[in-house]
Protein backbone atom coordinates (compact mmCIF):
# COMPACT_ATOMS: atom_id res chain seq x y z
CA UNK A 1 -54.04 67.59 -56.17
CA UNK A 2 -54.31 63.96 -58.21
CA UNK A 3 -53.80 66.06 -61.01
CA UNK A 4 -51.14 67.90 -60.28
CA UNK A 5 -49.03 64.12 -59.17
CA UNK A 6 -50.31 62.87 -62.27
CA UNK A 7 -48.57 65.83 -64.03
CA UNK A 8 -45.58 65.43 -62.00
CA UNK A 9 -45.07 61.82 -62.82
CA UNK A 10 -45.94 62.50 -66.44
CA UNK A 11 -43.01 65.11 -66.42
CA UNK A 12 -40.15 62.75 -64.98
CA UNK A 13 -41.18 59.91 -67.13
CA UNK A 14 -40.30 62.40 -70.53
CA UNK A 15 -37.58 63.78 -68.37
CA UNK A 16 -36.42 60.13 -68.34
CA UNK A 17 -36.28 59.32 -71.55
CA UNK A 18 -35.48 62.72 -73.05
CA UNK A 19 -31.91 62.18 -70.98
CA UNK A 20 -32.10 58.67 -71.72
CA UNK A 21 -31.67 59.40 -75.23
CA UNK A 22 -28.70 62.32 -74.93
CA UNK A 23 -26.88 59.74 -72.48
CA UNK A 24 -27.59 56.66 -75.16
CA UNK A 25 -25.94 59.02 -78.05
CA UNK A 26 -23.56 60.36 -75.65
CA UNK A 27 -22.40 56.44 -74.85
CA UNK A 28 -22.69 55.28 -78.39
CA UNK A 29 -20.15 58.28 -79.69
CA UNK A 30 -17.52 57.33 -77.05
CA UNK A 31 -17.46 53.76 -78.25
CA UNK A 32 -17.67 54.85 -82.07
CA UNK A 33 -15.06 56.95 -81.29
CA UNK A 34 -12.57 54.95 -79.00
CA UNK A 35 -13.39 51.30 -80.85
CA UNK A 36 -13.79 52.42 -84.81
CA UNK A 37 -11.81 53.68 -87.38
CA UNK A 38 -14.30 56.51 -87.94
CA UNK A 39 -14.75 55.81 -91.69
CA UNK A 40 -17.22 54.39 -93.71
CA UNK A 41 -20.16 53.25 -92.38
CA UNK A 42 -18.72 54.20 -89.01
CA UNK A 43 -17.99 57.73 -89.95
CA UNK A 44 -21.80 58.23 -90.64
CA UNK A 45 -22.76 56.73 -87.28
CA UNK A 46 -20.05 58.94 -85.61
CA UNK A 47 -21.60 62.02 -87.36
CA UNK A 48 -25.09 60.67 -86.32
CA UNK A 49 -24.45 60.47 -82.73
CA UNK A 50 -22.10 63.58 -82.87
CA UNK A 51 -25.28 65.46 -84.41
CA UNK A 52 -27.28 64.04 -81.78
CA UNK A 53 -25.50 64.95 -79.15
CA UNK A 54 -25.17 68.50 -80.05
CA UNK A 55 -29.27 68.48 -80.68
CA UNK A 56 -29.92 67.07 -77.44
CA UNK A 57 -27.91 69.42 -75.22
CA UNK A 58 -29.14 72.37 -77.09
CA UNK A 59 -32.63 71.87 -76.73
CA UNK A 60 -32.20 70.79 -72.39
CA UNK A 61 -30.57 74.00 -72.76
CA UNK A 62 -33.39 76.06 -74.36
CA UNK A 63 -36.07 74.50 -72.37
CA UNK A 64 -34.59 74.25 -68.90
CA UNK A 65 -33.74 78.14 -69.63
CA UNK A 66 -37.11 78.98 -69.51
CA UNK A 67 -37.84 77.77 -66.22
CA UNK A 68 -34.41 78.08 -64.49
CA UNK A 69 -30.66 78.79 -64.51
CA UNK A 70 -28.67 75.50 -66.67
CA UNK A 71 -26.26 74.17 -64.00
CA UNK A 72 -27.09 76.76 -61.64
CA UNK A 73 -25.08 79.31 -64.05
CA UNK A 74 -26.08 82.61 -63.79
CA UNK A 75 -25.90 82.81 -68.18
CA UNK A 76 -27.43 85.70 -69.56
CA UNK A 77 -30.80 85.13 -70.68
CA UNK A 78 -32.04 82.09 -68.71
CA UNK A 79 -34.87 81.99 -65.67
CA UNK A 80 -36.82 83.53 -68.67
CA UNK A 81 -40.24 82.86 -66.91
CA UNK A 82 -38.89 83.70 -63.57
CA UNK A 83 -37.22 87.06 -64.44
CA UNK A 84 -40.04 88.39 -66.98
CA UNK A 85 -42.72 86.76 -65.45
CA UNK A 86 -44.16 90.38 -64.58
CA UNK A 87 -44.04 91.67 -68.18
CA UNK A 88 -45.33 88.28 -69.38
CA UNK A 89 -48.40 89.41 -67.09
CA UNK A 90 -49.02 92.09 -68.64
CA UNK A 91 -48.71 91.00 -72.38
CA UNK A 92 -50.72 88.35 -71.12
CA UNK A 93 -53.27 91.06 -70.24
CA UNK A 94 -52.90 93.42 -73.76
CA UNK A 95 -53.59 90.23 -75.33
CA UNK A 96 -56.28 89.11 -73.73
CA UNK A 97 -57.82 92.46 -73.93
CA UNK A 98 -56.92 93.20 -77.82
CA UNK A 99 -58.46 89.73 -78.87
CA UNK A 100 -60.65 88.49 -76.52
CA UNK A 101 -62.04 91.56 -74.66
CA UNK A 102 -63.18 93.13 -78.25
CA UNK A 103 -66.64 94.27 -78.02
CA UNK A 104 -67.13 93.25 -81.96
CA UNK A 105 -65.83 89.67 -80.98
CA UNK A 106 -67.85 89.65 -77.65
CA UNK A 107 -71.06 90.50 -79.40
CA UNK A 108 -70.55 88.40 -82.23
CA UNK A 109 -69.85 85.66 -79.64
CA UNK A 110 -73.41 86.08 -77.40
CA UNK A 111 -75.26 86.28 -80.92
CA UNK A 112 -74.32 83.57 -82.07
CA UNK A 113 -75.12 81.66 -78.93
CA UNK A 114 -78.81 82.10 -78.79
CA UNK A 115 -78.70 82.58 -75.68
CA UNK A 116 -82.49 83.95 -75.10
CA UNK A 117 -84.03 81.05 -76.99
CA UNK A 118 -81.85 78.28 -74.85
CA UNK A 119 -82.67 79.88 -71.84
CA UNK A 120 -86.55 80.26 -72.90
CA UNK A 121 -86.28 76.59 -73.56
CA UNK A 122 -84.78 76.04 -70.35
CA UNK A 123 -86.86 77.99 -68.58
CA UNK A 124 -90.55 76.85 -69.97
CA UNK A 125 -89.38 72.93 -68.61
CA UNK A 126 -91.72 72.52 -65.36
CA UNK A 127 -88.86 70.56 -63.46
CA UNK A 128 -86.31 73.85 -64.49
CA UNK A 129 -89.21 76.28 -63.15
CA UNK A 130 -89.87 74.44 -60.50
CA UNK A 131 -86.11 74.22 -59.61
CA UNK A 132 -85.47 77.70 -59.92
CA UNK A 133 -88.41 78.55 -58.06
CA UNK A 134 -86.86 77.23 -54.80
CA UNK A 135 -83.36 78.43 -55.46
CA UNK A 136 -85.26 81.87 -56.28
CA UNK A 137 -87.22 81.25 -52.67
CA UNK A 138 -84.07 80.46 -50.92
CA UNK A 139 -82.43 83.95 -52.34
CA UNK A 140 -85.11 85.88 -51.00
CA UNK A 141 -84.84 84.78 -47.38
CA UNK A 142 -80.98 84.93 -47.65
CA UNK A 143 -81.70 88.52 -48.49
CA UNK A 144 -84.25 89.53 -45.87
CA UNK A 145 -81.52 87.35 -43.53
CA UNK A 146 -78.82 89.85 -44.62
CA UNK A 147 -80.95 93.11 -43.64
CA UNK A 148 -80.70 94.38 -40.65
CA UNK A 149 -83.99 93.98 -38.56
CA UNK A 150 -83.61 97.46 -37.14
CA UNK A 151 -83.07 99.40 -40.28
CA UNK A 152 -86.02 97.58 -41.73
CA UNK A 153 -88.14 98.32 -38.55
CA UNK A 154 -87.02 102.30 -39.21
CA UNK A 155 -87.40 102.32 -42.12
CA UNK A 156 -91.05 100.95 -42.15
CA UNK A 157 -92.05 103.53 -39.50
CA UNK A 158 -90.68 106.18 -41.13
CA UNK A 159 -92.22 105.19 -44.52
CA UNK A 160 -95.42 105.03 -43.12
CA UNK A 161 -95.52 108.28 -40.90
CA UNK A 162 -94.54 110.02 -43.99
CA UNK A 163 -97.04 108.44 -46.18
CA UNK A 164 -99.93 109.62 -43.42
CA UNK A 165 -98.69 112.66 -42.99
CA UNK A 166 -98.41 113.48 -46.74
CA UNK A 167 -102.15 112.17 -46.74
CA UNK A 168 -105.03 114.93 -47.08
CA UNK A 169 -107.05 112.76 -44.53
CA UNK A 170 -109.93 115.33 -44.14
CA UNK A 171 -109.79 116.34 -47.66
CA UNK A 172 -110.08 112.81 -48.42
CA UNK A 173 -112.61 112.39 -46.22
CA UNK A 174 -114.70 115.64 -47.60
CA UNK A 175 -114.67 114.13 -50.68
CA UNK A 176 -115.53 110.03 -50.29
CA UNK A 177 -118.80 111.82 -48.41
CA UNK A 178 -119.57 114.20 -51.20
CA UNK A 179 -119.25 111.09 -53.47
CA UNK A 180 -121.67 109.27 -51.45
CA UNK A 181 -124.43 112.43 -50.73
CA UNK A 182 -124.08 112.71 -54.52
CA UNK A 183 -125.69 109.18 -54.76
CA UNK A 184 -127.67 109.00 -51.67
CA UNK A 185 -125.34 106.20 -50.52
CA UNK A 186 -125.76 107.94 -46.90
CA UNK A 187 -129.59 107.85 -46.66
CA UNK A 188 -128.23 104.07 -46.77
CA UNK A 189 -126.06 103.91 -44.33
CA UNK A 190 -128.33 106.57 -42.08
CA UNK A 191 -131.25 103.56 -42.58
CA UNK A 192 -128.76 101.15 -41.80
CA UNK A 193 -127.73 103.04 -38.63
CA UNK A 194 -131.71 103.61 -37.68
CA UNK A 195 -132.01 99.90 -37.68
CA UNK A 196 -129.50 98.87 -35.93
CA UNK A 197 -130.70 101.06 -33.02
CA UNK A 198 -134.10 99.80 -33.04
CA UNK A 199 -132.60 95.86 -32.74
CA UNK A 200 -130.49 97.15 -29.91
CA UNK A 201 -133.40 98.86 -28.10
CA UNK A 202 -135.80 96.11 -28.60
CA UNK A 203 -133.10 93.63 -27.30
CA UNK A 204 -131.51 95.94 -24.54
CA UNK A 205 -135.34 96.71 -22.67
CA UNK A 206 -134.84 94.78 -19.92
CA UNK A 207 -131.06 95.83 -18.85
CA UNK A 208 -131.93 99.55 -19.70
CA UNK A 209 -135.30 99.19 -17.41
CA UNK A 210 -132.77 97.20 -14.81
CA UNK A 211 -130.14 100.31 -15.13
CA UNK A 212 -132.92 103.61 -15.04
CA UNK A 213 -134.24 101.78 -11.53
CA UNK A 214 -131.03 101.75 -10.43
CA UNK A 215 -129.96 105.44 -11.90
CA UNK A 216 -133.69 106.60 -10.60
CA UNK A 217 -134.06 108.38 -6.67
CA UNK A 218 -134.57 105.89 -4.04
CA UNK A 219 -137.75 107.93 -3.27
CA UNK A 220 -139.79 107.50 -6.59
CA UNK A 221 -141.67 104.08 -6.24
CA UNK A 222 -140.60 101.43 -8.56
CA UNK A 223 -144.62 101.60 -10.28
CA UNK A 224 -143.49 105.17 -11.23
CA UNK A 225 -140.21 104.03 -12.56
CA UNK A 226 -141.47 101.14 -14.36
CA UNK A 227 -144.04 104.48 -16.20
CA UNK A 228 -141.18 106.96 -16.47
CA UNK A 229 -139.37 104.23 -18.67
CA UNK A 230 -142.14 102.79 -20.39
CA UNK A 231 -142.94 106.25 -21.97
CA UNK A 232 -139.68 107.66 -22.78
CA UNK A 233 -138.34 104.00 -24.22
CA UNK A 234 -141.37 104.05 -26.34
CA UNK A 235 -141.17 107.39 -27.13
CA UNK A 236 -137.95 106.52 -28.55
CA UNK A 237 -138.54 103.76 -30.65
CA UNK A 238 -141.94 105.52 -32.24
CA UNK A 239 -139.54 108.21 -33.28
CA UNK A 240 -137.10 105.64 -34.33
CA UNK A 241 -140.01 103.95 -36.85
CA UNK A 242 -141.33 107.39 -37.90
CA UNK A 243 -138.10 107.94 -39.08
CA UNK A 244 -137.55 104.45 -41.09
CA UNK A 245 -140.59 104.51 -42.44
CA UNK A 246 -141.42 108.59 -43.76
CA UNK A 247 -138.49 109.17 -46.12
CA UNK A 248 -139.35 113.15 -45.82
CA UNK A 249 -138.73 112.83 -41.79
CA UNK A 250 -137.64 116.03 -40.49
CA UNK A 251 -134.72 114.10 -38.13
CA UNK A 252 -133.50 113.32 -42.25
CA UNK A 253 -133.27 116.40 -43.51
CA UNK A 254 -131.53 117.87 -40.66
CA UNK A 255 -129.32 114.96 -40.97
CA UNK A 256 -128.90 115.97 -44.93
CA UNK A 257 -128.08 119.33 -43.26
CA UNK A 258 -125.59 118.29 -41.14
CA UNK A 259 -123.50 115.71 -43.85
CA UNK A 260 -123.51 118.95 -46.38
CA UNK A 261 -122.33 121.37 -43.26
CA UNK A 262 -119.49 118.08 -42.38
CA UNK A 263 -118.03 117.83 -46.39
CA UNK A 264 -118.03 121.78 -46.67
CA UNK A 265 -115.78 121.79 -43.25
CA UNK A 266 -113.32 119.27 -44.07
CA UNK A 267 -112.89 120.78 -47.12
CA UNK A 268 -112.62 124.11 -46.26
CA UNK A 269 -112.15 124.32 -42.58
CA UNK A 270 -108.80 125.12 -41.69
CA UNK A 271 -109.64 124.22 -37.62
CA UNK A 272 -111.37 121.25 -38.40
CA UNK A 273 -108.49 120.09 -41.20
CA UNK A 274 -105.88 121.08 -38.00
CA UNK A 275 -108.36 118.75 -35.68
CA UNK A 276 -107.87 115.86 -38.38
CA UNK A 277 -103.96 116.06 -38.36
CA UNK A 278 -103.49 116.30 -35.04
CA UNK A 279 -105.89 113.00 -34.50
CA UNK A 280 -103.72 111.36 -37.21
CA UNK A 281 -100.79 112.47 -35.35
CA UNK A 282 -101.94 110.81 -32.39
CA UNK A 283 -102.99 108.02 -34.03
CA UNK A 284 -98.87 107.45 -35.65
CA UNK A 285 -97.77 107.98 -32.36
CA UNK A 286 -100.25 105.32 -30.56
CA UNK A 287 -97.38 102.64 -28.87
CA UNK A 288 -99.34 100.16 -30.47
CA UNK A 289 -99.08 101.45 -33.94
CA UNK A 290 -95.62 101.42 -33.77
CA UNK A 291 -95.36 98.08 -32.32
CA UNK A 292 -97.58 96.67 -35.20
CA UNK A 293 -95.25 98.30 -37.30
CA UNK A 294 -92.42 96.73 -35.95
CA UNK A 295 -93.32 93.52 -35.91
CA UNK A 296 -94.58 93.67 -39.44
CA UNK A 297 -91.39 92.42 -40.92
CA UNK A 298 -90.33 89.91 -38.28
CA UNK A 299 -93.95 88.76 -39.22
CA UNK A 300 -93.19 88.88 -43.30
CA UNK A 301 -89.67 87.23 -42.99
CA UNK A 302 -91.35 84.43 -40.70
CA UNK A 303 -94.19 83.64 -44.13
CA UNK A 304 -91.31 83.99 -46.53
CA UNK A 305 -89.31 81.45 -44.44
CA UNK A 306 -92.37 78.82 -44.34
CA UNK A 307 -93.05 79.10 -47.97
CA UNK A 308 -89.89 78.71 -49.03
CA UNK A 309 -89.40 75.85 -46.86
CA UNK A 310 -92.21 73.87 -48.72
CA UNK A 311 -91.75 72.74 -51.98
CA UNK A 312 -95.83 72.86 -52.67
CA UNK A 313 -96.16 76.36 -51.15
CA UNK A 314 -98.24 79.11 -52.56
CA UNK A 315 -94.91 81.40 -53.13
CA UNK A 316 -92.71 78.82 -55.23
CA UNK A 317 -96.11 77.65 -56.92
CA UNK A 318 -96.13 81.14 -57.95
CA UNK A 319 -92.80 81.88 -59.18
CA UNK A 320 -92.57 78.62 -60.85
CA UNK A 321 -95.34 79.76 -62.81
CA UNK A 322 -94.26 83.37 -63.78
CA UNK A 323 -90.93 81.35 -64.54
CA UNK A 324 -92.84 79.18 -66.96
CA UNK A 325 -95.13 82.14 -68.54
CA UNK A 326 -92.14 84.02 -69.69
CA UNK A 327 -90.19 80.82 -70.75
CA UNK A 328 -93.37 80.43 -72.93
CA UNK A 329 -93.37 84.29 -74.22
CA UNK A 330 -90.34 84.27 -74.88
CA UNK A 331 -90.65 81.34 -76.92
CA UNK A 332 -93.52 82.65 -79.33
CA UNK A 333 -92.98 86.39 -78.78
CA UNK A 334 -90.22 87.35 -81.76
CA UNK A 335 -90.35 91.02 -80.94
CA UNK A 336 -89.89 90.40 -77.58
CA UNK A 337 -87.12 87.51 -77.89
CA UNK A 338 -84.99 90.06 -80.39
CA UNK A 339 -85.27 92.86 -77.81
CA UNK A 340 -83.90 90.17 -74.98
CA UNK A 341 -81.27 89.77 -77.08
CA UNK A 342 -80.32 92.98 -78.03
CA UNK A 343 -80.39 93.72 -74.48
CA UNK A 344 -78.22 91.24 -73.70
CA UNK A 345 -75.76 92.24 -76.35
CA UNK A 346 -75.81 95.72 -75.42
CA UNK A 347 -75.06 95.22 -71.98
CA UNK A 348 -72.08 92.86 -72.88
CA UNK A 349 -70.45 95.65 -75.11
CA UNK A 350 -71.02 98.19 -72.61
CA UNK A 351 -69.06 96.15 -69.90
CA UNK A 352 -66.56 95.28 -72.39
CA UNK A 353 -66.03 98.97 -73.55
CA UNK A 354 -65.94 100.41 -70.23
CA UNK A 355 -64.13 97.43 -68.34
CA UNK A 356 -61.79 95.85 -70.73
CA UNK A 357 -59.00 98.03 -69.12
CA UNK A 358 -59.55 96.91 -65.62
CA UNK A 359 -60.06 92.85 -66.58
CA UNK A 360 -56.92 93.75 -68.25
CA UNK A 361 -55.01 95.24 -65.29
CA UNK A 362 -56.61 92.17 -62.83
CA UNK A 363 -54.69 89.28 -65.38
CA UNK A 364 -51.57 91.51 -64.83
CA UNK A 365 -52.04 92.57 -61.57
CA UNK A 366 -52.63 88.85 -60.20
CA UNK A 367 -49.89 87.18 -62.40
CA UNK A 368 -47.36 89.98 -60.43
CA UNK A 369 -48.34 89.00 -57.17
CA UNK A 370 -47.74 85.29 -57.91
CA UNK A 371 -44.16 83.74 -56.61
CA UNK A 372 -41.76 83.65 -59.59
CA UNK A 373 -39.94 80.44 -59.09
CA UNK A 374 -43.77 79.13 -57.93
CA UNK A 375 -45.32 80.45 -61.20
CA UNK A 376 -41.95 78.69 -62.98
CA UNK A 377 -42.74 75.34 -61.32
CA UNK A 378 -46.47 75.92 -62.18
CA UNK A 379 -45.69 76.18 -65.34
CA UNK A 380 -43.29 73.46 -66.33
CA UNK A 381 -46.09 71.00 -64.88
CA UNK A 382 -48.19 72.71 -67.31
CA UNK A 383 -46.41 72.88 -70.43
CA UNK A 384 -42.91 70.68 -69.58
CA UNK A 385 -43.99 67.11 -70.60
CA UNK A 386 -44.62 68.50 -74.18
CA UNK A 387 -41.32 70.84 -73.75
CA UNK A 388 -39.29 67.08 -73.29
CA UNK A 389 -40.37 66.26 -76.66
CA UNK A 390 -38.38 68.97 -78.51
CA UNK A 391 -35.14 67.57 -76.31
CA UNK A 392 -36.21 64.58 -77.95
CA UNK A 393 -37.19 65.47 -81.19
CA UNK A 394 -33.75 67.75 -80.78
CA UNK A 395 -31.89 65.01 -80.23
CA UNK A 396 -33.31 62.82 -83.57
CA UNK A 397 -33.54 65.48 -85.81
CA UNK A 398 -30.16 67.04 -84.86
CA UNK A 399 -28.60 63.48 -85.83
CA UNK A 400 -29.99 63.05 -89.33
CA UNK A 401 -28.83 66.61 -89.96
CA UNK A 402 -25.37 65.20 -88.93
CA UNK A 403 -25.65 62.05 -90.83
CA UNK A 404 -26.87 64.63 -94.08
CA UNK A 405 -23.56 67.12 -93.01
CA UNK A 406 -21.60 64.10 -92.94
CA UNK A 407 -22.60 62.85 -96.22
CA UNK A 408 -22.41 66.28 -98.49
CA UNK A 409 -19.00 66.70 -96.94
CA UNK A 410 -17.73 63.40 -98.36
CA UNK A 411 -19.78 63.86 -101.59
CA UNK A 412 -17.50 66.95 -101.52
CA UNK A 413 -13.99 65.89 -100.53
């Protein structure tokens, strides 16, 4: 808005003295005319002014044409900008599009900019990385703001049901056993197992004598009880040690038996595969499985939000330094730099082949929906202050070709 009053003010000052000047010849011809004999010295001043006059009012002519009608007339040829201001669109648009819009020009253009190395400059500055981190932060949670929750939450549980489903869970599972059987890795865990049993028992005695008394008849006297127990808990844990301790144990190689029999049924079983599935089924459709899924983004938008709040988070620690690592490779990597910038290049000529047209059509398109007498005005605040100095120059150099008229036709006569 200052500006444009700045521009308006600049435009009646030249105004001013443009007319100032064709009303000072104007004056100064009446009163050569009226109050000299018109000869001699006067006779060149007449011509001058005469010449001047003529200048003047032919140039306000040509430049108010191209904004409006002179007088209000309705002259052939005048309003230029207001009645062609459609077709000056649309040259406006071929030009553009012939000399700017050139792919050869375009290319030539991003070349010679370096545009790869400035930004690899740019980019390996810790304050830029840093910088760019957060604005990079702040994208991302715009983003995940502009996503539907819903269609996210679908999507997830869809995504994941198929991935299970897809998922050869007792083929898998077949094979991670054979892997281990192949390496003894279960003897380990069946140790492991074996061990943990003989803790529990040793720890547990008293509540598992305290829950046989109570499981026992109400007839068999607690001495008996108290026997019952003692024999079959120890009976237990010597079988338990035997076990541990004789790697040969018959309990282990039916247990060897009974892995081999396990792998050779989910892998070939077609009941047992069809018992798998339809425990992963139920599994998908547990309510709580889908509510953990659910809440899984809410849950990953909520982290993204709190580290891209802080400026010393993890995240934007992160990206600051992945910015910073390819400022650097760019830097030293030549191969990689040139290939940046033949990418870049490439990409430019593509959209400038296959898109000049339509940048084309949007100058001309956009200058046609503009208000002629608006796009007039627009104009002459644009370019009129500099159009007021061919009224003036008009007006000068149309009286020295006067006074030079004047004085080849006396030279002559």
């Amino acid at each position: 808005m200052r500006r444009e009053q700045e521009r308006r003010r600049q435009l009646r000052t030249m105004k001013r003295r443009a007319t100032g000047m064709l009303v000072a010849m104007t004056v100064a011809f009446v009163v050569v005319t009226l109050f000299t004999p018109g000869t001699g010295v006067w006779g060149y001043v007449q011509a001058l002014t005469e010449a001047s006059m003529v200048g003047g009012l032919a140039d306000w002519f040509a430049v108010t044409a191209l904004f409006r009608r002179p007088l209000s007339i309705p002259i052939p040829h005048t309003a230029i900008i207001v009645e062609r201001k459609d077709e000056f669109g649309r040259t406006l648009g071929e030009f553009v599009q012939e000399n700017f819009l050139n792919a050869g020009v375009i290319t030539e253009r991003v070349g010679n900019a370096r545009i790869v190395e400035r930004a690899a400059e740019w980019l390996s500055d810790p304050a830029n990385a840093v910088q760019l981190s957060g604005r990079a932060a702040d994208l991302a949670v715009g983003l995940a703001d502009l996503i539907n929750d819903d269609d996210v939450h679908r999507l997830v549980d869809e995504e994941l049901s198929n991935a299970v489903a897809r998922l050869p869970l007792a083929s898998l599972a077949g094979r991670t056993l054979e892997m281990m059987t192949a390496e003894d890795r279960h003897h380990e865990l069946f140790d492991a197992i074996l061990r943990g049993l003989e803790r529990f028992l040793d720890e547990s005695r008293d509540a598992l004598r305290t829950r046989f008394a109570e499981e026992a008849p109400w007839w068999l006297p607690d001495a008996v009880d108290d026997r019952i127990f003692d024999r079959l808990f120890d009976g237990v844990c010597r079988m338990l040690r035997d076990v541990n301790h004789d790697s040969n144990h018959e309990l282990r190689k039916q247990f060897d038996v009974w892995v081999a029999s396990l792998i050779d049924r989910l892998q070939h079983d077609p009941d047992m595969q069809a018992r798998i599935d339809e425990l992963k089924t139920e599994v998908l459709e547990h309510p709580q499985l889908r509510q953990w899924s659910a809440s899984l983004w809410g849950e990953v938008k909520e982290v993204l939000r709190e580290q891209a709040g802080s400026p010393d988070s993890a995240l934007r620690a992160r990206i600051a330094d992945g910015i910073q690592a390819l400022g650097h490779r760019l830097s030293e990597d030549d191969a990689l730099r040139a290939k940046a910038q033949e990418m870049i290049q490439d990409g430019v000529a593509y959209l400038v082949e296959h898109f000049h047209e339509e940048l084309a059509t949007l100058i001309s398109g956009t200058v046609e929906r503009w208000d002629a007498s608006e796009t007039a005005w627009k104009l002459e605040l644009l370019l009129g202050r500099d159009l007021q100095w061919i009224r003036i120059n008009g007006t000068v150099v149309g009286g020295l070709a006067g006074v030079v008229i004047h004085a080849i036709a006396q030279v002559i006569s």
